[in-house]
Structures are given as structure tokens and as C-alpha cells.
Protein backbone atom coordinates (compact mmCIF):
# COMPACT_ATOMS: atom_id res chain seq x y z
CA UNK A 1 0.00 0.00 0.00
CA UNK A 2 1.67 3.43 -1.18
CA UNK A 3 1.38 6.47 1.06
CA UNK A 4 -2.04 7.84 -0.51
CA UNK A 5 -3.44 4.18 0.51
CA UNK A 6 -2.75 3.78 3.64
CA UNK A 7 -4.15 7.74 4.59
CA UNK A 8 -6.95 6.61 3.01
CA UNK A 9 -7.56 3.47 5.08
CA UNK A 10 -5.95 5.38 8.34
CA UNK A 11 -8.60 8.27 7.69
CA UNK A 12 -11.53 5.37 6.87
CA UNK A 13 -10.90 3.71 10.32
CA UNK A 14 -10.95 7.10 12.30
CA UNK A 15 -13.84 7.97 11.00
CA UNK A 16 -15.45 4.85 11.29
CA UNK A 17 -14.52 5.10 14.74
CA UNK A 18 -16.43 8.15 15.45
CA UNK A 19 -19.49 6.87 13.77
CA UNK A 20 -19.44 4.22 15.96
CA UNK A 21 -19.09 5.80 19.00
CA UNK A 22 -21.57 8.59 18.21
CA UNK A 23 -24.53 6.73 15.95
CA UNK A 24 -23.52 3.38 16.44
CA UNK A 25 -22.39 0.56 13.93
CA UNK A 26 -25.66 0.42 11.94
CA UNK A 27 -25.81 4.27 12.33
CA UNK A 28 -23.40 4.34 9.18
CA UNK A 29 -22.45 2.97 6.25
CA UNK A 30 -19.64 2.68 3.69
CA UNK A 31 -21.69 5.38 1.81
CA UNK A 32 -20.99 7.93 5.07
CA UNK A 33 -17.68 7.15 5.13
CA UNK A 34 -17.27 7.49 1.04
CA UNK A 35 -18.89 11.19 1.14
CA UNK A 36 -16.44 11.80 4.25
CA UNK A 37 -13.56 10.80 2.24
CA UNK A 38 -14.77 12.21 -1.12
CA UNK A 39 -14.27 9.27 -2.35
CA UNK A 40 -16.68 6.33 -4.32
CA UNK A 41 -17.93 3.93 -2.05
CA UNK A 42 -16.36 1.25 -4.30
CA UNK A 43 -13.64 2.08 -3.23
CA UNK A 44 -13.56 1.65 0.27
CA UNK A 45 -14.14 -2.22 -0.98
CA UNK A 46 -10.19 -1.89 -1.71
CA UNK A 47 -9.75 -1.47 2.18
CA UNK A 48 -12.46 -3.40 3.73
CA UNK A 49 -13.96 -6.35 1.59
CA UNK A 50 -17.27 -5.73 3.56
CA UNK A 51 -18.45 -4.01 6.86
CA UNK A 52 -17.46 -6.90 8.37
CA UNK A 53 -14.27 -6.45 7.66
CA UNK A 54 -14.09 -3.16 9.06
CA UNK A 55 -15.74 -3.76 12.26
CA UNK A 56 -13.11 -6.50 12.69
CA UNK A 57 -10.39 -3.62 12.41
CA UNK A 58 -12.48 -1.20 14.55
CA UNK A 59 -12.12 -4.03 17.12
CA UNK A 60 -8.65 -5.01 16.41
CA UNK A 61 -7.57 -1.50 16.85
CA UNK A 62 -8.98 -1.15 19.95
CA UNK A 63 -7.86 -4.54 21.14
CA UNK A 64 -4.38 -3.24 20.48
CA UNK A 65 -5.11 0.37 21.82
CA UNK A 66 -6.28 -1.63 25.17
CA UNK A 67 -3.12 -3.78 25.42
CA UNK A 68 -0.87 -1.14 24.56
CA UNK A 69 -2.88 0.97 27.82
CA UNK A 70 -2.41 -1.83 30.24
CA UNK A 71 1.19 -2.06 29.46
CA UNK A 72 1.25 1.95 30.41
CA UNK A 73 -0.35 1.26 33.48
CA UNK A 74 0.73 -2.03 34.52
CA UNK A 75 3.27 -0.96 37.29
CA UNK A 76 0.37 1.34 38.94
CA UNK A 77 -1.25 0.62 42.22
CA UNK A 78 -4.67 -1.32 41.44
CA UNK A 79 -6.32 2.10 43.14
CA UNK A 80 -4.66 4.39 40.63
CA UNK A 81 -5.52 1.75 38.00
CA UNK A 82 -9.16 1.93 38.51
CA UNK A 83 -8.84 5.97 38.76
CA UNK A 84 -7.03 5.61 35.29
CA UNK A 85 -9.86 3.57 33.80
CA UNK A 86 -12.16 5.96 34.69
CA UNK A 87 -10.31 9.08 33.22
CA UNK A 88 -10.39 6.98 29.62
CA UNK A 89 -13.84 6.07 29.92
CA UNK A 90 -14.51 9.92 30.84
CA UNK A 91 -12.98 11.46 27.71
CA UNK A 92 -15.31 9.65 25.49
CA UNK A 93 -18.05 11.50 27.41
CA UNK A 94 -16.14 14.77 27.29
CA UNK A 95 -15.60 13.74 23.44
CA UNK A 96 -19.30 14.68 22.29
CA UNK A 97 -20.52 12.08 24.57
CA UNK A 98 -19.11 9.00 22.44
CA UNK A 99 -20.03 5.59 24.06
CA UNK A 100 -17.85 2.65 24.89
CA UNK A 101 -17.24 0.93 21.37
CA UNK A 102 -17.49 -2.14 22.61
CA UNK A 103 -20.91 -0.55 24.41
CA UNK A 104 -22.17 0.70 20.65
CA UNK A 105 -21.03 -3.19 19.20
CA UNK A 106 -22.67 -4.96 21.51
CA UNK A 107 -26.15 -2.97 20.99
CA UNK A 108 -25.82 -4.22 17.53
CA UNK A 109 -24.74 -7.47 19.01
CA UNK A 110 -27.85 -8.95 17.17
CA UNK A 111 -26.77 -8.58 13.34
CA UNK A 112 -22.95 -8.79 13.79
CA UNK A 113 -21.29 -11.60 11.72
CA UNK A 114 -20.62 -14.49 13.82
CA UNK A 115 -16.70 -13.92 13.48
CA UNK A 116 -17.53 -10.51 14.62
CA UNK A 117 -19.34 -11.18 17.76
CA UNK A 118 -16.71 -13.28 18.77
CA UNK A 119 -14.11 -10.68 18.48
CA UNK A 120 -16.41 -8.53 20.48
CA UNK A 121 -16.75 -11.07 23.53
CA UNK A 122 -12.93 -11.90 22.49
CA UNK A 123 -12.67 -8.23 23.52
CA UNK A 124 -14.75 -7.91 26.71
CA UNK A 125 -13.34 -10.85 27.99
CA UNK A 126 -9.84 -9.47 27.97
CA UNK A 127 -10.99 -5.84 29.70
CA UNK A 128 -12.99 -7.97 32.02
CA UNK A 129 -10.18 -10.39 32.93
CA UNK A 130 -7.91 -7.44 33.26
CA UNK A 131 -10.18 -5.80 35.66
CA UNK A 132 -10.58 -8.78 37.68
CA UNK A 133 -6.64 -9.38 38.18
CA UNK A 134 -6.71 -6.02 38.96
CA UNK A 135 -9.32 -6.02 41.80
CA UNK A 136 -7.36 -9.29 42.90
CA UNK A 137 -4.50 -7.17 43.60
CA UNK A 138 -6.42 -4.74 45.16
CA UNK A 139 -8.05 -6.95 47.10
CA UNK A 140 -4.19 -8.63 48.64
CA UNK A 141 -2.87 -5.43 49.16
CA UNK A 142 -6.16 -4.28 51.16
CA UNK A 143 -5.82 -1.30 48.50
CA UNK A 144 -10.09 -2.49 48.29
CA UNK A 145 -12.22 -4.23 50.76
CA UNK A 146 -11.48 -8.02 51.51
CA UNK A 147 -15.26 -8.91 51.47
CA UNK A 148 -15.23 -8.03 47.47
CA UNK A 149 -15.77 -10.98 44.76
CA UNK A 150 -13.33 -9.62 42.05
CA UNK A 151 -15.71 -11.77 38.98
CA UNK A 152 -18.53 -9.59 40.07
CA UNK A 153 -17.45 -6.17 40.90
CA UNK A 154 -15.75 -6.65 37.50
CA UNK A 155 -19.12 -6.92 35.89
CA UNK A 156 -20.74 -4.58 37.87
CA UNK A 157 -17.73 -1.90 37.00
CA UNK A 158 -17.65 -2.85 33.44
CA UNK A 159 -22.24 -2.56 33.41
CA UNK A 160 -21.90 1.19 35.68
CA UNK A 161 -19.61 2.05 32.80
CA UNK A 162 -21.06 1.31 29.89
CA UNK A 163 -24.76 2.68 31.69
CA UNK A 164 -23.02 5.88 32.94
CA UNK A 165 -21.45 7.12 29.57
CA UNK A 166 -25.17 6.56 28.11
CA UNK A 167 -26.68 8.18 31.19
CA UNK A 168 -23.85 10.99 30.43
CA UNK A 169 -25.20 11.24 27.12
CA UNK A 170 -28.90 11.24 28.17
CA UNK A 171 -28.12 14.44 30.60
CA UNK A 172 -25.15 16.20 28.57
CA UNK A 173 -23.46 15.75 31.67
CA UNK A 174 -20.08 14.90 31.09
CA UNK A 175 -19.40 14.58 35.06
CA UNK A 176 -21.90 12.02 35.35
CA UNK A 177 -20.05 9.02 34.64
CA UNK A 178 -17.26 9.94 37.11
CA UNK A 179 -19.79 10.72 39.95
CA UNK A 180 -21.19 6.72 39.23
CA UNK A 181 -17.85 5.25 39.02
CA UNK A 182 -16.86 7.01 42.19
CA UNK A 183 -19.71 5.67 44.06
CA UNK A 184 -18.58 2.08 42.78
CA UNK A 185 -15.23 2.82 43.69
CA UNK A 186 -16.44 3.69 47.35
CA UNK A 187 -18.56 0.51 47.62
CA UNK A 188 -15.34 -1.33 46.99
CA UNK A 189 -13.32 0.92 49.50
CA UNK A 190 -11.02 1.72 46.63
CA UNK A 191 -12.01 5.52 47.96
């Protein structure tokens, strides 16, 4: 791929990106994304064979953007790792209040591919695993409560989350989502 290409498909995926976050993945089409790039939607078929294929390198980018983030963090206290969570999760809803991806995927959850869904859960299951290590270690170093079960604090972190960006977005309240993670954070005495 020369130069000119790979803007192209760099430019395709960011805005695909924001489309998802904003109007969700059946919110757009290659057709949006063609008029974006001022291009014909034929040829986004050079990048992407379908929209399949894109929302496999929507995900794939954020899988890598996640593991690239944990690495970052990795040496932090599992306090300052949960406060670090919730900053990301909080510029989406300072960002025009853009939802989770993985939040806008999995409302569309119905009429993804097969080989999509699974990349999805693939997905999930690694922030989720991730979380729970973390609240593990949280948890030994009585940085959180010792009465905590890491599995489901995990999923109820992960559900406040995804609910509080779309409550956010519901109140053009950027703050909310922070004010609901910091009540979860005080239920696990990570506060």
C-alpha cells in the first residue's frame, strides 16, 4: 500500500470510529464514510472487503489500543488503575458524549457476523479479565475491601460504565459518569 493508501484506510478507520461511537455501527455505512472521504464507495471495498471487515479492524484497533494501555499502566497501584480507567472512559463523554465501542457493538450485538461477535466477547473478555486481576490485587494489598468478589465487581464496573457514559449522554453531563464510578469505587473501598 503506497502512502495515498494507507491515509486513506488510516482516515476510513478514524472515522469509522467516530461513527461508531456517536450513531452506532448500523448508524453508518460505507456510503458515510465514502462522502467523508470524497471518495466512491467502491472504493472503500479496496480497504475493507465488507463491513465486516471493518468492524473487525475497529475491534482489532482497539484490542491493540487496550493492550498497549495496560502495558502503560501495569506498574500502577490497582487504586490508581481503577482511577485511570475511569479518566479513559470519561474522555469519550467529554468527546461529544461518544459511548464505549465495545458498548455501541454490543447494541448491535444482534446482526454482527458471527466472526464478529466473537471478536467482540474476544474483547470484553480481555478488559474484564484485566479488571478482575486487577481487583485481585487490590483486594491482597487491602488497597479495596477483603469482602469483594473480584468476577462480580468486574461486571458490575464494566455494566456502571457502559450505563453511565449513556446516562452521560442522556443528561449532557459529562461529570456524570465519574460521579457513578466514584460511588462504585467507594462501595469497593477503593475511595
Amino acid at each position: 500500500m503506497n502512502d495515498l493508501e494507507n491515509k486513506t484506510k488510516t482516515e476510513a478507520l478514524r472515522l469509522a470510529r467516530s461513527y461508531l461511537q456517536t450513531v452506532g455501527y448500523n448508524g453508518f455505512s460505507f456510503q458515510h464514510l465514502a462522502d467523508d472521504l470524497g471518495i466512491k464507495k467502491a472504493s472503500l471495498h479496496y480497504y475493507f472487503k465488507s463491513k465486516d471487515d471493518l468492524g473487525l479492524a475497529l475491534v482489532e484497533y482497539y484490542q491493540a489500543g487496550f493492550e498497549r494501555w495496560a502495558m502503560q499502566v501495569a506498574e500502577l497501584t490497582p487504586k490508581k488503575k481503577l482511577q485511570a480507567v475511569v479518566e479513559v472512559f470519561s474522555r469519550f463523554a467529554e468527546d461529544d458524549f461518544k459511548v464505549c465501542p465495545m458498548g455501541a457493538l454490543s447494541i448491535d450485538l444482534k446482526v454482527l457476523s458471527k466472526k464478529l461477535k466473537h471478536k467482540v466477547l474476544e474483547f470484553h473478555n480481555m478488559q474484564r479479565d484485566w479488571l478482575v486481576e486487577t481487583l485481585k490485587q487490590g483486594k491482597k494489598t487491602k488497597e479495596f475491601s477483603s469482602h469483594i468478589d473480584p468476577e462480580a465487581v468486574a461486571d458490575i464496573w464494566m455494566a456502571s460504565t457502559q450505563g453511565g457514559l449513556i446516562i452521560s449522554r442522556l443528561r449532557s453531563d459529562s461529570q456524570c459518569l465519574k460521579s457513578i464510578l466514584k460511588g462504585v469505587q467507594k462501595l469497593i473501598g477503593a475511595l
